[in-house]
PDB file of N, CA and C in Angstrom:
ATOM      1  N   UNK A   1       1.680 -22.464-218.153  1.00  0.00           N
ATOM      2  CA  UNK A   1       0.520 -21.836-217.553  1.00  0.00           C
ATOM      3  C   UNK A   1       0.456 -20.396-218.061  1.00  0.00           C
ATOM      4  N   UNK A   2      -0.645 -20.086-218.355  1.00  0.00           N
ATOM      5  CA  UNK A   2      -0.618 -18.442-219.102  1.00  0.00           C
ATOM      6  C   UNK A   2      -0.667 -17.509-218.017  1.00  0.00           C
ATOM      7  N   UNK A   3      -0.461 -16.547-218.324  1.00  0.00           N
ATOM      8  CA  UNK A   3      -0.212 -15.157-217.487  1.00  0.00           C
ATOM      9  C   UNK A   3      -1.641 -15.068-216.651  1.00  0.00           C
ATOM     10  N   UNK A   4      -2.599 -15.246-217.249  1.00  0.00           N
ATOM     11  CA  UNK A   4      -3.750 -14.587-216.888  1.00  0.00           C
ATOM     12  C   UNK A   4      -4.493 -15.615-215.714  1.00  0.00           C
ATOM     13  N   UNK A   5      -4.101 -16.958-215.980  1.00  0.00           N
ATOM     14  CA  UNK A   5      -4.298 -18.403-214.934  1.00  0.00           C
ATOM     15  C   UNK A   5      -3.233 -17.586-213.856  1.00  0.00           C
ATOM     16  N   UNK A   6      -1.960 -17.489-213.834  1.00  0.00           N
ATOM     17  CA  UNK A   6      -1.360 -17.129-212.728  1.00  0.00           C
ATOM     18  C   UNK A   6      -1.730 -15.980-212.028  1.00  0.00           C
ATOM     19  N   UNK A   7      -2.616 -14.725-212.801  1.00  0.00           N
ATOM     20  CA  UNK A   7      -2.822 -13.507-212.133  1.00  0.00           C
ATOM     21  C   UNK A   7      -4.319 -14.048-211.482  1.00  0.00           C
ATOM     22  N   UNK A   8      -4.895 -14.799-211.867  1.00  0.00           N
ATOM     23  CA  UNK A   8      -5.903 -15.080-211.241  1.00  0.00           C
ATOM     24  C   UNK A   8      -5.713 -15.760-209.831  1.00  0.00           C
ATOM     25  N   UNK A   9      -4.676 -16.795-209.876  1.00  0.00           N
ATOM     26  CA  UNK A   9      -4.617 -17.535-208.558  1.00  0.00           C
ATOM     27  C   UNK A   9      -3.648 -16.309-207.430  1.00  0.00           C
ATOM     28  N   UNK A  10      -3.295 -15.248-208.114  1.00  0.00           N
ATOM     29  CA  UNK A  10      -2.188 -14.854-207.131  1.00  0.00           C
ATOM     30  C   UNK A  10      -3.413 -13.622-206.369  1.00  0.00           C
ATOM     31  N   UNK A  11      -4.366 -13.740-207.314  1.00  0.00           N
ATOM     32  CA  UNK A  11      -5.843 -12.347-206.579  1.00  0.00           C
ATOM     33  C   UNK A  11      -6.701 -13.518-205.911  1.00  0.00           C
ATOM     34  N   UNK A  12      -6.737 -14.325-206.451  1.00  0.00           N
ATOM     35  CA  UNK A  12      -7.290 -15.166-205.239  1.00  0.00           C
ATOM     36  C   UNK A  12      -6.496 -15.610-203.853  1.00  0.00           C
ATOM     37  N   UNK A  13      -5.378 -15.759-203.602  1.00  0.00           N
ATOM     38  CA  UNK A  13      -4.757 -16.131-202.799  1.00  0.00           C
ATOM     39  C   UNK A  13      -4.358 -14.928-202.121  1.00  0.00           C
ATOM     40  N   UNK A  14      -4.642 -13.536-202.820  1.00  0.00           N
ATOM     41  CA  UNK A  14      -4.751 -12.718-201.806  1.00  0.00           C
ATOM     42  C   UNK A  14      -6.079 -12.136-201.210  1.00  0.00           C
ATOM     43  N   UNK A  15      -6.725 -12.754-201.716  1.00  0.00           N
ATOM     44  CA  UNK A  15      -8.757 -12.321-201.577  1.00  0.00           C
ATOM     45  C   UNK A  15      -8.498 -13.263-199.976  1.00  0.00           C
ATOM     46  N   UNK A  16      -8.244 -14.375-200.194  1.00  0.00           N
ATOM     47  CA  UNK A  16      -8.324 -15.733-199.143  1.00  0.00           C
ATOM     48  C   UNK A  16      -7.261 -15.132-197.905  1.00  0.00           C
ATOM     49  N   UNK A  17      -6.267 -14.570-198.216  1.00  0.00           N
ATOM     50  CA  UNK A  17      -5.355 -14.140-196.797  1.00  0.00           C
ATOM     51  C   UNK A  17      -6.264 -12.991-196.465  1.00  0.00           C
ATOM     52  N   UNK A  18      -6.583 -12.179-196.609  1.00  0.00           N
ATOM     53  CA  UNK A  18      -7.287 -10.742-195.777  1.00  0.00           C
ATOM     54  C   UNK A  18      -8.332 -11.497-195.337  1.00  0.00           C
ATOM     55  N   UNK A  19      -9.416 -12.658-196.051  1.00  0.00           N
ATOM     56  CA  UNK A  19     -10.392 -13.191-195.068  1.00  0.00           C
ATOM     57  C   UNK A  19     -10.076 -13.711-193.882  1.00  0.00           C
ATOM     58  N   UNK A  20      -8.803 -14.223-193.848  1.00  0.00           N
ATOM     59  CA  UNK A  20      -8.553 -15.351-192.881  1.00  0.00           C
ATOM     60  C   UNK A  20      -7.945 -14.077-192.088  1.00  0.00           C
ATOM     61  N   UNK A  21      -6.980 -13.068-192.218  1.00  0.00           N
ATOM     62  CA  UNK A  21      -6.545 -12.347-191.392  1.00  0.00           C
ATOM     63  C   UNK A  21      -7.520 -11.830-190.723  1.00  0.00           C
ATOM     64  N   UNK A  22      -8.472 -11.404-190.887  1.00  0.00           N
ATOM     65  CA  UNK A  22     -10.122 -10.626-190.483  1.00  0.00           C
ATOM     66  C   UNK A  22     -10.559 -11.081-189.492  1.00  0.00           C
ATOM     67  N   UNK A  23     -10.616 -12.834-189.984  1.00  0.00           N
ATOM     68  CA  UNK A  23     -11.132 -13.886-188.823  1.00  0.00           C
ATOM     69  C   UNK A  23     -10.407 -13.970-188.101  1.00  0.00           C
ATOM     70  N   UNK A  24      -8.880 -14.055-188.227  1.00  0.00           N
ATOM     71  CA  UNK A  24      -8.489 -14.549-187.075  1.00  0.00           C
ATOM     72  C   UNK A  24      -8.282 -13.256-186.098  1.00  0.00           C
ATOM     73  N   UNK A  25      -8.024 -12.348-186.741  1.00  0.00           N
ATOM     74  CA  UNK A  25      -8.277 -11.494-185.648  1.00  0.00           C
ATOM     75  C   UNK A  25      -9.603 -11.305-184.787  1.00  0.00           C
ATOM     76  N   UNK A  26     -10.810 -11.365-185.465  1.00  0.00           N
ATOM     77  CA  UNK A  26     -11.717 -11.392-184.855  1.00  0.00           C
ATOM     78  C   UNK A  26     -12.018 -12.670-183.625  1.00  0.00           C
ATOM     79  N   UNK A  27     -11.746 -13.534-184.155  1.00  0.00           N
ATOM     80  CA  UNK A  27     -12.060 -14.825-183.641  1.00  0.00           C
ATOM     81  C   UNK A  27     -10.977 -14.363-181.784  1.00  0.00           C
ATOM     82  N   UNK A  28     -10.112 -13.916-182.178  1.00  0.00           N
ATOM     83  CA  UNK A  28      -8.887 -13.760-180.557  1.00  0.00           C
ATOM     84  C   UNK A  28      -9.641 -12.868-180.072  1.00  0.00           C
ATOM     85  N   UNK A  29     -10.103 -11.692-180.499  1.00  0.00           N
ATOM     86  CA  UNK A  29     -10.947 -10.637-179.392  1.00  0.00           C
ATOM     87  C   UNK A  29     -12.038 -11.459-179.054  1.00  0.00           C
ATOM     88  N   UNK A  30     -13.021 -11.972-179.943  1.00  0.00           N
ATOM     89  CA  UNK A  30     -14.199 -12.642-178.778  1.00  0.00           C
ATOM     90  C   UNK A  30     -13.645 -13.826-178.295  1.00  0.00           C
ATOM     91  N   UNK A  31     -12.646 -14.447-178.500  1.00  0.00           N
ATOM     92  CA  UNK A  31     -12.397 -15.408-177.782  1.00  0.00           C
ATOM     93  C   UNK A  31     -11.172 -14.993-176.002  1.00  0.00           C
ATOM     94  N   UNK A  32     -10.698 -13.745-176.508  1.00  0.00           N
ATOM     95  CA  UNK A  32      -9.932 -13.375-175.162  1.00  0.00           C
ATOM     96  C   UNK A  32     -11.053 -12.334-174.197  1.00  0.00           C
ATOM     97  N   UNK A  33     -11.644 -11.619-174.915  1.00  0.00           N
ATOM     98  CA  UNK A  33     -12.905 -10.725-174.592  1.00  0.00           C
ATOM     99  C   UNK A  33     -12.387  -9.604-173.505  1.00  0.00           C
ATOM    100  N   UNK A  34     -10.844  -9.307-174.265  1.00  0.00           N
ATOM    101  CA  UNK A  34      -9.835  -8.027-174.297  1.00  0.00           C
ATOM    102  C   UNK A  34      -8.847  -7.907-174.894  1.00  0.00           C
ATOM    103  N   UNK A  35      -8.439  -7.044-175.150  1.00  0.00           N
ATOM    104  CA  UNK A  35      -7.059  -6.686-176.153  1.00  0.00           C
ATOM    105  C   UNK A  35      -5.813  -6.430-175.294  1.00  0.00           C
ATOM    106  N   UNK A  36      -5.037  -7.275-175.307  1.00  0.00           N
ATOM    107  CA  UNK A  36      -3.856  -7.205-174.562  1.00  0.00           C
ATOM    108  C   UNK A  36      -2.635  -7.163-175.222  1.00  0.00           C
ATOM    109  N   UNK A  37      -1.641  -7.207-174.611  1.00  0.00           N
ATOM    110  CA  UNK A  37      -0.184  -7.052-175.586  1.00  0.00           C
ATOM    111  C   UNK A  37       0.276  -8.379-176.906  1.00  0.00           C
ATOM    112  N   UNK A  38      -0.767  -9.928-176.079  1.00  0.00           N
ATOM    113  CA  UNK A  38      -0.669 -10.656-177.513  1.00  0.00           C
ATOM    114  C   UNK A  38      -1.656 -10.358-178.336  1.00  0.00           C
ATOM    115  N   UNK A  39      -2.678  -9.774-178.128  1.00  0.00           N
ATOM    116  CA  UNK A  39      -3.674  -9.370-179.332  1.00  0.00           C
ATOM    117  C   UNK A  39      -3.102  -9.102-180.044  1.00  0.00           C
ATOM    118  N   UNK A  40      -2.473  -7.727-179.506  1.00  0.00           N
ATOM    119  CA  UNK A  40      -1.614  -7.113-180.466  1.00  0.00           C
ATOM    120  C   UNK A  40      -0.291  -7.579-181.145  1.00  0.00           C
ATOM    121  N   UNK A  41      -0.044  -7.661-180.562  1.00  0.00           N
ATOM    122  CA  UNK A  41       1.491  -8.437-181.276  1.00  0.00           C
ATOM    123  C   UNK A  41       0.562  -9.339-182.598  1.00  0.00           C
ATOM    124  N   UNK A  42      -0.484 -10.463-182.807  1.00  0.00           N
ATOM    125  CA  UNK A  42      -1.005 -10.947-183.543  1.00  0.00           C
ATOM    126  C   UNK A  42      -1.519  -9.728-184.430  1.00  0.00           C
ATOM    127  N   UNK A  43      -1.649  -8.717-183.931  1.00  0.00           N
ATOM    128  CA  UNK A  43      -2.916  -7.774-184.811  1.00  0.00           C
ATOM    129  C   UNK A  43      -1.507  -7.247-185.991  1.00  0.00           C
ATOM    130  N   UNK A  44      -0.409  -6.742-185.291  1.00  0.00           N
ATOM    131  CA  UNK A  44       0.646  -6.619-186.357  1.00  0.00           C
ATOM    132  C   UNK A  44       1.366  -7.629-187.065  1.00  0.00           C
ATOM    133  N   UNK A  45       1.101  -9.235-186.798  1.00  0.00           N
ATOM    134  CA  UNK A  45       1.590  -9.739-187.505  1.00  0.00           C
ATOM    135  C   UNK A  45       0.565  -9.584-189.124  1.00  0.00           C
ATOM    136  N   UNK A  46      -0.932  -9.976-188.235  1.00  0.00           N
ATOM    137  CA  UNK A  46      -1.752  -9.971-189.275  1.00  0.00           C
ATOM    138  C   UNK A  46      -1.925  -9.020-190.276  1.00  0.00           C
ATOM    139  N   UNK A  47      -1.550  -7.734-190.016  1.00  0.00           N
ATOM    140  CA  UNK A  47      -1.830  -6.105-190.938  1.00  0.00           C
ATOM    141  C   UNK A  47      -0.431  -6.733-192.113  1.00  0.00           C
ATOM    142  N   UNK A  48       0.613  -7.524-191.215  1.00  0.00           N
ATOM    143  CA  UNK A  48       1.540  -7.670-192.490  1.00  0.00           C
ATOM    144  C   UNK A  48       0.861  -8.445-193.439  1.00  0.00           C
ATOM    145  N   UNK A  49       0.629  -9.606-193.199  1.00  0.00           N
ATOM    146  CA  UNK A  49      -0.344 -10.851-193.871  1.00  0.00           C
ATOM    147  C   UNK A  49      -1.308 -10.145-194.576  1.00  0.00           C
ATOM    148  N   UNK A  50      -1.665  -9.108-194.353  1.00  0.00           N
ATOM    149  CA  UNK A  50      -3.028  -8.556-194.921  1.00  0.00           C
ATOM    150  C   UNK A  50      -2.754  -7.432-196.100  1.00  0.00           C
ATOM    151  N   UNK A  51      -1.286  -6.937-195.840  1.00  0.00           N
ATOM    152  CA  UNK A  51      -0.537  -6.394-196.814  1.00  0.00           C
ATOM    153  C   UNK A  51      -0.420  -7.041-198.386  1.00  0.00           C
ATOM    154  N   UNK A  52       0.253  -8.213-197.475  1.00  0.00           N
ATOM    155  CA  UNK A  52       0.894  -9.095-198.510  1.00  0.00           C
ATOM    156  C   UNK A  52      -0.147  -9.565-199.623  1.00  0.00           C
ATOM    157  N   UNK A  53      -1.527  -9.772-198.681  1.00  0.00           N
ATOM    158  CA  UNK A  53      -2.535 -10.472-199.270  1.00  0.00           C
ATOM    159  C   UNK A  53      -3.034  -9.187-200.845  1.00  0.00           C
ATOM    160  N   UNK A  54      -3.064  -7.858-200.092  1.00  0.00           N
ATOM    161  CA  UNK A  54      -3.168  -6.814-201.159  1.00  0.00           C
ATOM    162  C   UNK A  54      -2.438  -6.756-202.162  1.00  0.00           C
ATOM    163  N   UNK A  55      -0.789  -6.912-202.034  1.00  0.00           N
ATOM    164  CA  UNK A  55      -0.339  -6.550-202.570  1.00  0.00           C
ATOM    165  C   UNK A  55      -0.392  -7.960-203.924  1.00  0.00           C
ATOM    166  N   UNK A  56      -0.532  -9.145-203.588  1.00  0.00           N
ATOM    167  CA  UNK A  56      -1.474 -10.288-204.482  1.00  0.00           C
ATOM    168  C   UNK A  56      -2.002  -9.783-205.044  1.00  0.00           C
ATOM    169  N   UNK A  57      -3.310  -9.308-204.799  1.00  0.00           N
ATOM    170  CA  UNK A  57      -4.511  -8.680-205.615  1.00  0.00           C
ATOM    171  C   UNK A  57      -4.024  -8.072-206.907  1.00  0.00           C
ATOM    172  N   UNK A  58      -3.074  -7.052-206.282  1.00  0.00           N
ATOM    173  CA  UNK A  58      -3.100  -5.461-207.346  1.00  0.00           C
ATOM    174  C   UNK A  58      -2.522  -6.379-208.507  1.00  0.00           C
ATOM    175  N   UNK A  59      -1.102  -7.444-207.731  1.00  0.00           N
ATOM    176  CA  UNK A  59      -0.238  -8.246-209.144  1.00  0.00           C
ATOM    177  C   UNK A  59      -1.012  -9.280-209.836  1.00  0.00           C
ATOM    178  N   UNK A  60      -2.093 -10.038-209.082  1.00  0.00           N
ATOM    179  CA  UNK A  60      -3.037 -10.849-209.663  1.00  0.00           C
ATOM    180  C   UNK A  60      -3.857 -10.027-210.584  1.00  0.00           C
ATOM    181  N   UNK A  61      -4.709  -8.663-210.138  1.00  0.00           N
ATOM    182  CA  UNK A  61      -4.949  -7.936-211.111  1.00  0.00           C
ATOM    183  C   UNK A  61      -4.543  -7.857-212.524  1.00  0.00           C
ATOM    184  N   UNK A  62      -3.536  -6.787-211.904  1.00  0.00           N
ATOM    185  CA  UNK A  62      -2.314  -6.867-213.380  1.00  0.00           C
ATOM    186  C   UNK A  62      -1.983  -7.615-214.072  1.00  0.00           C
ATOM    187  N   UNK A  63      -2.094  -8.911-214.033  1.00  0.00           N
ATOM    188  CA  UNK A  63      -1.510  -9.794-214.677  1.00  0.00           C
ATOM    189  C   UNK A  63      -2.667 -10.547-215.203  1.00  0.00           C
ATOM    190  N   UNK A  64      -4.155 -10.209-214.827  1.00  0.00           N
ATOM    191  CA  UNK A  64      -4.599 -10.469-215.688  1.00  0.00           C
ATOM    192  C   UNK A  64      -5.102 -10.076-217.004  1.00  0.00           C
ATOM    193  N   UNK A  65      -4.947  -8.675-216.376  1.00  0.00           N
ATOM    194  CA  UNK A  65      -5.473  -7.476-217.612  1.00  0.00           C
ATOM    195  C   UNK A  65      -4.309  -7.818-218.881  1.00  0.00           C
ATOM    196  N   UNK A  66      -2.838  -8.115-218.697  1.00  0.00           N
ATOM    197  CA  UNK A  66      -1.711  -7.862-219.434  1.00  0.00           C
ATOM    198  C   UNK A  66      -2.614  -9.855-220.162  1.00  0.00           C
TER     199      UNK A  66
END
């Protein structure tokens, strides 16, 4: 598989985690319709997930330019 097929799926697979982190956070506030201590606890799992999902991008990036 060439470099540039793998930098592509690894910026897509981080494009796809920050959407889903977005939603699902969104989806628990209108669905609890308050922010409580599991919101949160979910809201920091998700900022990690949403990290991770970035930090995809920049290497999916990179790896396609190379």
């Amino acid at each position: 598989m060439q470099l540039s097929t793998i930098g592509f799926l690894l910026h897509t697979s981080g494009e796809l985690l920050i959407a889903f982190t977005v939603l699902r956070v969104h989806h628990r506030v209108l669905h609890d319709h308050k922010i409580d201590k599991k919101v949160f606890e979910d809201m920091r799992l998700e900022q990690f997930i949403g990290v991770v999902g970035v930090i995809m991008i920049i290497t999916g990036a990179s790896m396609q330019i190379l």
